[in-house]
Protein backbone atom coordinates (compact mmCIF):
# COMPACT_ATOMS: atom_id res chain seq x y z
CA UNK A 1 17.89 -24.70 2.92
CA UNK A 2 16.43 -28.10 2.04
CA UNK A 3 14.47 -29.20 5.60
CA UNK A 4 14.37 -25.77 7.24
CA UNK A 5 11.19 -23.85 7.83
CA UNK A 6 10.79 -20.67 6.97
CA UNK A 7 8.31 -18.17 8.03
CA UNK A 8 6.57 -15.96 5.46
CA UNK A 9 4.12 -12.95 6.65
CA UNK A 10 0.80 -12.41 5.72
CA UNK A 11 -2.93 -12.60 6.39
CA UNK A 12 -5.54 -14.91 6.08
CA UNK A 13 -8.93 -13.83 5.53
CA UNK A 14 -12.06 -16.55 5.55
CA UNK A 15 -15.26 -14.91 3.90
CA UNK A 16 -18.83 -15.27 4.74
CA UNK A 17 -20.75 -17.90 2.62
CA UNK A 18 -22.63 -14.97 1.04
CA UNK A 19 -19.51 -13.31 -0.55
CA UNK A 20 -20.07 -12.48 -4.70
CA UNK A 21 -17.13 -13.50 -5.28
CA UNK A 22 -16.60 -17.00 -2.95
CA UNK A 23 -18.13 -20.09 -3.07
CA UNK A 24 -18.08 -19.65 -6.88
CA UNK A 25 -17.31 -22.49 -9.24
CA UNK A 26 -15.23 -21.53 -11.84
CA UNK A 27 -13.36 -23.50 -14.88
CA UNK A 28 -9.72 -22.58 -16.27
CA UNK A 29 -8.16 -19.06 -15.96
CA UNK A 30 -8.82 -15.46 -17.07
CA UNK A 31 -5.32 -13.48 -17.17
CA UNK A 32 -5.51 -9.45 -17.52
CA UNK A 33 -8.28 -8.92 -14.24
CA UNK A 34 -5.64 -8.05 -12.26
CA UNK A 35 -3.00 -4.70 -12.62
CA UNK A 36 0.91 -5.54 -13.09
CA UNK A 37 1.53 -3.16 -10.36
CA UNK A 38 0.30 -2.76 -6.78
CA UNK A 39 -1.79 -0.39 -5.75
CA UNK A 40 -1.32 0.57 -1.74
CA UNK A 41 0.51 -2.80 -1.28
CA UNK A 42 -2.57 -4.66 -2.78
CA UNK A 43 -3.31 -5.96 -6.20
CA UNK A 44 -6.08 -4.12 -8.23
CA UNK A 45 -8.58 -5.38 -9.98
CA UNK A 46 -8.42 -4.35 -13.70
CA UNK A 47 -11.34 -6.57 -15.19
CA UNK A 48 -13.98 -6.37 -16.47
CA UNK A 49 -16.89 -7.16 -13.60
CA UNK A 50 -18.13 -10.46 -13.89
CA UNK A 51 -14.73 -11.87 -15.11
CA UNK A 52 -13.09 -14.60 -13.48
CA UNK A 53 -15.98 -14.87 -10.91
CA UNK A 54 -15.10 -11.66 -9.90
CA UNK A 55 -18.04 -9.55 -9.43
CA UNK A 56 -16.23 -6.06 -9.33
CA UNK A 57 -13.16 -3.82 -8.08
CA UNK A 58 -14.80 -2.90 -4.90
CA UNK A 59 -15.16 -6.97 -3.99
CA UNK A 60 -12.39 -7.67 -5.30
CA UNK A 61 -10.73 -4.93 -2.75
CA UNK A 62 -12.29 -6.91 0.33
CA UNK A 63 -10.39 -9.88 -0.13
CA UNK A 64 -7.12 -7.58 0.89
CA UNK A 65 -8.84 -5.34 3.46
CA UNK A 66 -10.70 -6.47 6.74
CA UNK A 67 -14.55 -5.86 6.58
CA UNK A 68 -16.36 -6.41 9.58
CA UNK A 69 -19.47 -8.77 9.31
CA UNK A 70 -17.99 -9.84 5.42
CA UNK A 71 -14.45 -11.54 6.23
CA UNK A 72 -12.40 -12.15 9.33
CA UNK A 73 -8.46 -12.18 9.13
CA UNK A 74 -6.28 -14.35 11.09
């Protein structure tokens, strides 16, 4: 396999500058914000809000789902 490219699906998403939860500096890691399992194909956010720079579930959510006039997915 060594030298061959392989192609992996997925999305990209770049956020607007006003995002809670980008543009954050943050120091070291917080394990337990997000759920061992998948929830509709997307990780859930388990946290407490706040944690991790991670203002909540429901922003959490947007980085998996497009949101008009918040992110835009390539």
């Amino acid at each position: 396999m060594r030298g061959e490219w392989r192609s992996v699906p997925g999305a990209r998403r770049d956020f607007n500058d006003i995002h809670p939860d980008m543009e954050v500096t943050i120091s070291g890691g917080t394990p337990g914000l997000v759920s061992p399992t998948l929830t509709a194909k997307t990780p859930a956010f388990v946290g407490a809000a706040g944690a991790g720079g991670i203002s909540g579930a429901a922003s959490f959510a947007e980085w998996y789902t497009d949101v008009p006039g918040t992110n835009l997915s390539a």
